[in-house]
C-alpha atoms as a PDB file:
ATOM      1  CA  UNK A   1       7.723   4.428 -16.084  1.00  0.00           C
ATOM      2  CA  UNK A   2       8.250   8.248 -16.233  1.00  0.00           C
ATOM      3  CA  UNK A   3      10.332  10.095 -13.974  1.00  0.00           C
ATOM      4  CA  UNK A   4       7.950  12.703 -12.926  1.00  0.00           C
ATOM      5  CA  UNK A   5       6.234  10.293 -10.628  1.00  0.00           C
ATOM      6  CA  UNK A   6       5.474  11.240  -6.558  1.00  0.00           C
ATOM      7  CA  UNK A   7       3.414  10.687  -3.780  1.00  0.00           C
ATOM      8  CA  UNK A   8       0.711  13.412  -2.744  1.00  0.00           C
ATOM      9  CA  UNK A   9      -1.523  14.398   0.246  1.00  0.00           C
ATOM     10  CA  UNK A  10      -4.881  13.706  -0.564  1.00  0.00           C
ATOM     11  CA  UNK A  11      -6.316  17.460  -0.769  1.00  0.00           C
ATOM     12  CA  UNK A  12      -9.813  18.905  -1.443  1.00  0.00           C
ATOM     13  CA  UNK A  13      -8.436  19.982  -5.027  1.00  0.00           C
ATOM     14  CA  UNK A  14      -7.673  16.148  -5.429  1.00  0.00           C
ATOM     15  CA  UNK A  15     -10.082  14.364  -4.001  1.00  0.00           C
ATOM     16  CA  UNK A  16     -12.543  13.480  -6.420  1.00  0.00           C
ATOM     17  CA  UNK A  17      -9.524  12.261  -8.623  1.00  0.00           C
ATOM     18  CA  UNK A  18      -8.524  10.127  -5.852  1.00  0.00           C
ATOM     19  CA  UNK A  19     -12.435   8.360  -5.606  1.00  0.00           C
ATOM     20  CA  UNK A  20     -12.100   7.868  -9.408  1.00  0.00           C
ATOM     21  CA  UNK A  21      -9.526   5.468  -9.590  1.00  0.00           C
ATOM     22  CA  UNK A  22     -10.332   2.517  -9.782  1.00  0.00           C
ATOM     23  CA  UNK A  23      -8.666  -1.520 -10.594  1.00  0.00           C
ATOM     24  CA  UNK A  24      -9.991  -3.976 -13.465  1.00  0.00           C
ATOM     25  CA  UNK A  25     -13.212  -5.679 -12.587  1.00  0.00           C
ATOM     26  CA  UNK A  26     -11.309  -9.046 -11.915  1.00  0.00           C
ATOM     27  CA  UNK A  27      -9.878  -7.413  -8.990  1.00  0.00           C
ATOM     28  CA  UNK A  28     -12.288  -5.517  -7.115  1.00  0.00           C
ATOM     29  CA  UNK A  29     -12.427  -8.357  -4.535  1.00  0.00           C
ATOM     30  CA  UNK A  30      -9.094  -7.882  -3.924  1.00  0.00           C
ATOM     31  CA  UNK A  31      -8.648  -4.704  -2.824  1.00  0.00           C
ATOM     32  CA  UNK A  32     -11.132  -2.042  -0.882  1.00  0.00           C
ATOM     33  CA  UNK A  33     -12.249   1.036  -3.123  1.00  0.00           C
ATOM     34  CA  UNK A  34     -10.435   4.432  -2.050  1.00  0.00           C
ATOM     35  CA  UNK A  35     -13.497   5.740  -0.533  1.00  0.00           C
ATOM     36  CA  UNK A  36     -13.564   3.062   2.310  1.00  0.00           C
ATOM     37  CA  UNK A  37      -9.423   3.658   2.313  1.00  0.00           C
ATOM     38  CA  UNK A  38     -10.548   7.225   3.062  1.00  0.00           C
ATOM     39  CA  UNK A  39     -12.922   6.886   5.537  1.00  0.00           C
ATOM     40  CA  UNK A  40     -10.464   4.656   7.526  1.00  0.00           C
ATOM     41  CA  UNK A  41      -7.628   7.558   7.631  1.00  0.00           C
ATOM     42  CA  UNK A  42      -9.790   9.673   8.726  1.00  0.00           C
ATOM     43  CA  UNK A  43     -11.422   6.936  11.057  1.00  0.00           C
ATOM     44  CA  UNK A  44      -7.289   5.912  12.667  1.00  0.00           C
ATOM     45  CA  UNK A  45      -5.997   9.527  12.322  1.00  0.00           C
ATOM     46  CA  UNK A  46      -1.910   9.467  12.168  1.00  0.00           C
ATOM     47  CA  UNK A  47      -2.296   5.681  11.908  1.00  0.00           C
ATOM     48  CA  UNK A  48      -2.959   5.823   8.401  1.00  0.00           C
ATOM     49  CA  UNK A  49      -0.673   7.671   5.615  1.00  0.00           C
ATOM     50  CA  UNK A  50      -3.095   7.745   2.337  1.00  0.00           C
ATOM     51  CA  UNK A  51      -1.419   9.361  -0.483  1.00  0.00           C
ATOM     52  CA  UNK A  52      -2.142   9.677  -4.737  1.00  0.00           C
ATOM     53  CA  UNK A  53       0.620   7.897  -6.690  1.00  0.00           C
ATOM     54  CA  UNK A  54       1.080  10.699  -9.549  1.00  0.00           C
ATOM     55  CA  UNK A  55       2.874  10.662 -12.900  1.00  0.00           C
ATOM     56  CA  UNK A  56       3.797  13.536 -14.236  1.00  0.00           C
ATOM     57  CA  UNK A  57       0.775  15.411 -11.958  1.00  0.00           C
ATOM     58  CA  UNK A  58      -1.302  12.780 -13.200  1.00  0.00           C
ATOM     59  CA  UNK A  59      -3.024  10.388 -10.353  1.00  0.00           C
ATOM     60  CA  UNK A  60      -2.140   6.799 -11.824  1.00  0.00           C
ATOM     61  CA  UNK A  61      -3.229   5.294  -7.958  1.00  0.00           C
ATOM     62  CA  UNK A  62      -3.532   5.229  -4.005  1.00  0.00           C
ATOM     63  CA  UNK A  63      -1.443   3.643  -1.372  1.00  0.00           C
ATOM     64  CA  UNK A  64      -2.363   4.331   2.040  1.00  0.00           C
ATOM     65  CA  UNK A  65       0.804   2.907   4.315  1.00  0.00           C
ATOM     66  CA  UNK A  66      -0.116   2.319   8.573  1.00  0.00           C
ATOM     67  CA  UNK A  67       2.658   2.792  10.886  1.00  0.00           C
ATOM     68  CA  UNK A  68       2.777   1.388  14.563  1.00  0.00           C
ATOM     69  CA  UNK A  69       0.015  -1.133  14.439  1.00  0.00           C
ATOM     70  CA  UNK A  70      -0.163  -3.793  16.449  1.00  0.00           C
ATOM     71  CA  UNK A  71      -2.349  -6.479  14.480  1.00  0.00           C
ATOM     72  CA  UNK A  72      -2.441  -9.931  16.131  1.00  0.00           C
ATOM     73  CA  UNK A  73      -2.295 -10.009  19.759  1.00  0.00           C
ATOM     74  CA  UNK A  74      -1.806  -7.451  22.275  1.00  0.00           C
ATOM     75  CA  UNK A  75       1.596  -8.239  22.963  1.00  0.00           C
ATOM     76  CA  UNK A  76       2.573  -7.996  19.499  1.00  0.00           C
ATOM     77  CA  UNK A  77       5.369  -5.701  18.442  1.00  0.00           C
ATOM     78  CA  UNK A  78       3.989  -2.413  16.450  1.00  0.00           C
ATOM     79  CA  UNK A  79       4.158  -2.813  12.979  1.00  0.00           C
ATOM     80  CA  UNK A  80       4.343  -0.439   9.608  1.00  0.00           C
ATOM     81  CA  UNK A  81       3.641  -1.537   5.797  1.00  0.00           C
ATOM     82  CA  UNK A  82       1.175  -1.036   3.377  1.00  0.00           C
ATOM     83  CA  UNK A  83      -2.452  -0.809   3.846  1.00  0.00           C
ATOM     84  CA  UNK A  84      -4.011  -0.242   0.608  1.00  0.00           C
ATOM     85  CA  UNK A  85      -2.282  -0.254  -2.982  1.00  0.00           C
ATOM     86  CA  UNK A  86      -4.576   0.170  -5.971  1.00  0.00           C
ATOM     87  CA  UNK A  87      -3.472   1.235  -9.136  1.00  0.00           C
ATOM     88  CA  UNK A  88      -5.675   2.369 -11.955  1.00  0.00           C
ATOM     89  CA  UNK A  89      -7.116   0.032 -14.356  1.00  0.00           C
ATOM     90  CA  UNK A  90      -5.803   1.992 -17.162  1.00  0.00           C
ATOM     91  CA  UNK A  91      -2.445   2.820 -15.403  1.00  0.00           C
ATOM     92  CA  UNK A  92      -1.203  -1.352 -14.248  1.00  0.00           C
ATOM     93  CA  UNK A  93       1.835  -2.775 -15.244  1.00  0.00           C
ATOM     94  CA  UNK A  94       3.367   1.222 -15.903  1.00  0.00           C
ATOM     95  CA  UNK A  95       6.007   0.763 -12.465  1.00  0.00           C
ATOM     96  CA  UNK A  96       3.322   2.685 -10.234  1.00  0.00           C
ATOM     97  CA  UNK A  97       2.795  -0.341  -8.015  1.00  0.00           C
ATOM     98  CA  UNK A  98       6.485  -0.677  -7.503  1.00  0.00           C
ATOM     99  CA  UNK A  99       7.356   2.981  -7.179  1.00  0.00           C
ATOM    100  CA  UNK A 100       3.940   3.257  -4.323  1.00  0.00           C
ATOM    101  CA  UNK A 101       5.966   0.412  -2.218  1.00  0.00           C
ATOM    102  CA  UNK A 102       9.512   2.101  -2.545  1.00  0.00           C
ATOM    103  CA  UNK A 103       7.968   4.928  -1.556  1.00  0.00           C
ATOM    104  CA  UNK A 104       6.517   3.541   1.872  1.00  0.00           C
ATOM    105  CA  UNK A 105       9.664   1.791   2.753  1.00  0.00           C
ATOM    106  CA  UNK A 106      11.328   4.779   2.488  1.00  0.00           C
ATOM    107  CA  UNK A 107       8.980   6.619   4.953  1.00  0.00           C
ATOM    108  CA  UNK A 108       8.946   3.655   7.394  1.00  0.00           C
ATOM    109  CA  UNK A 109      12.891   4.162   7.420  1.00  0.00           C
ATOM    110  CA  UNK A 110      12.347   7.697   7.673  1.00  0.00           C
ATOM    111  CA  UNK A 111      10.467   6.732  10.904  1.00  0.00           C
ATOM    112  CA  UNK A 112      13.002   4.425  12.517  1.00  0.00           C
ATOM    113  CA  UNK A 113      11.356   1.522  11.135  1.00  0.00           C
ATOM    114  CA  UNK A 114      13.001  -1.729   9.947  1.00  0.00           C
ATOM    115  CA  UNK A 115      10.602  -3.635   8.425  1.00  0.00           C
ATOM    116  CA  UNK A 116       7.772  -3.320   5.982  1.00  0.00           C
ATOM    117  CA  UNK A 117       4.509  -5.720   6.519  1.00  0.00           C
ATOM    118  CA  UNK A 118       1.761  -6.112   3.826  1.00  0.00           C
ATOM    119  CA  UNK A 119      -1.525  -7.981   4.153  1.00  0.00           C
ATOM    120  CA  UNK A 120      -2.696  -9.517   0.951  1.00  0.00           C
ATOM    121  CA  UNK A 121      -6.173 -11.651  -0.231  1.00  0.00           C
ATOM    122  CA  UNK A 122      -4.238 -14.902  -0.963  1.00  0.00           C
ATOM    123  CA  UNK A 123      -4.838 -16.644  -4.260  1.00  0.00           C
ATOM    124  CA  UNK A 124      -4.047 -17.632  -8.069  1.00  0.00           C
ATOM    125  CA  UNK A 125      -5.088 -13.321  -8.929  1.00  0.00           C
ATOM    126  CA  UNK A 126      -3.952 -12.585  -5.548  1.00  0.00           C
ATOM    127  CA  UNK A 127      -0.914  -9.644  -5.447  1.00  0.00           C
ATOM    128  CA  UNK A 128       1.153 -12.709  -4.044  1.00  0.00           C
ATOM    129  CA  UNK A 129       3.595 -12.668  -6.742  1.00  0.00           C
ATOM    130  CA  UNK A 130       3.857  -8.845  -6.791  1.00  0.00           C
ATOM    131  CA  UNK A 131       5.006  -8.409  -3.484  1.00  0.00           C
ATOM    132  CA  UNK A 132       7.362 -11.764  -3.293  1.00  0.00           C
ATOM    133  CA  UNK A 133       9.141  -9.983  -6.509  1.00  0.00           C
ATOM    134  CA  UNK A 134       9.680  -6.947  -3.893  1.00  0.00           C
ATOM    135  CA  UNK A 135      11.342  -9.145  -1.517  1.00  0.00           C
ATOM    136  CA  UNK A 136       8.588  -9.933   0.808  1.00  0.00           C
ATOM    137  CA  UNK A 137       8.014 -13.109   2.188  1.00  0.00           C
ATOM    138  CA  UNK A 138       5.243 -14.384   3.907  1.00  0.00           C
ATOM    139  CA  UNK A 139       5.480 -14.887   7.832  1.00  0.00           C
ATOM    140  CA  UNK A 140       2.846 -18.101   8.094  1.00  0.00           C
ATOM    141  CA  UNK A 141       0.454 -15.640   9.839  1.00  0.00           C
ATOM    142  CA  UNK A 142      -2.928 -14.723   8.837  1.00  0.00           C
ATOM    143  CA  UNK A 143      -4.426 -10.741   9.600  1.00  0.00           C
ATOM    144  CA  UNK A 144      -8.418 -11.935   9.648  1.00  0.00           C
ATOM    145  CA  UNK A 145      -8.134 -13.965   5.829  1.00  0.00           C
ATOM    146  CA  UNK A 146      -5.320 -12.384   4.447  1.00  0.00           C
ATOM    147  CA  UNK A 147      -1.452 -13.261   4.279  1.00  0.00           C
ATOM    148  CA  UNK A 148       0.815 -11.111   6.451  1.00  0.00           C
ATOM    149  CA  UNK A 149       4.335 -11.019   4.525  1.00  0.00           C
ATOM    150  CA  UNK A 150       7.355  -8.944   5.645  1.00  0.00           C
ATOM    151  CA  UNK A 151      10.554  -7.078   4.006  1.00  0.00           C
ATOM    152  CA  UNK A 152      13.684  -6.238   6.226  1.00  0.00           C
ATOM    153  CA  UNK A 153      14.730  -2.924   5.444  1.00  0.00           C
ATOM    154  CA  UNK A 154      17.680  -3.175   6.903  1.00  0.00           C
ATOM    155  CA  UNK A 155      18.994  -4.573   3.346  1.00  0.00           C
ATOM    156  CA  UNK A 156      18.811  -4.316  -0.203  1.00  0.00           C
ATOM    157  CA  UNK A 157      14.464  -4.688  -0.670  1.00  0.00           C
ATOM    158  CA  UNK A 158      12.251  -2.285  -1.835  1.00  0.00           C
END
């Protein structure tokens, strides 16, 4: 993994590199395409944080975190965590993934968050694995047919 990598804005200069990326055909069903990521920022406003994962100035993927969401009921507490993470067929297995979820974590913290939720398509090719290696750990909820998993911040974790 270089050490030129960041997290960018999503700008008109960028955009089309941003609705380029795209993951290996085995996962398409496992994650939405950044156009429909897109469309929802714009769609939930300051809900939604999308942002290029670059190397070197290079986009390598998109995250796109949510902060203050409340997902299940009304009376359920607001949460913040990742959205979207897709990293670029050509560009897996480089750190980016990793790095993208760091990098969220940090900005929930920034915020006065303490923990990080993802929702994930469960499964054998599922990003299970991924995010259990970050320290999350599923909460025995469901978010429509997806796993909700956590990560205190308060510790060590991503």
């Amino acid at each position: 993994m270089s050490s030129t990598l960041s997290l960018a804005a999503i700008t008109p200069d960028t955009i089309d590199a941003a609705l380029a990326l795209r993951v290996r055909p085995d996962q398409e069903g496992l994650v939405a395409p950044v156009v429909k990521s897109l469309a929802e920022a714009y769609a939930y406003g300051e809900t939604a944080w999308p942002r290029l994962i670059l190397d070197d100035g290079r986009p390598v993927g998109f995250v796109m975190a949510f902060f203050d969401v409340r997902f299940q009921q009304p009376d359920d507490r607001p949460r913040s965590g990742l959205w979207r993470l897709l990293v670029d067929a050509d560009a897996q297995r480089g750190g980016y993934g990793r790095f993208a979820v760091e990098q969220v974590c940090a900005e929930i913290r920034r915020r006065g968050g303490t923990r990080a939720t993802v929702t994930y398509v469960p499964g054998p090719d599922g990003p299970a694995e991924f995010y259990a290696r970050l320290g999350f750990r599923p909460t025995g909820e469901l978010s429509g047919d997806q796993t909700v998993a956590e990560l205190d911040l308060t510790g060590q974790g991503a």
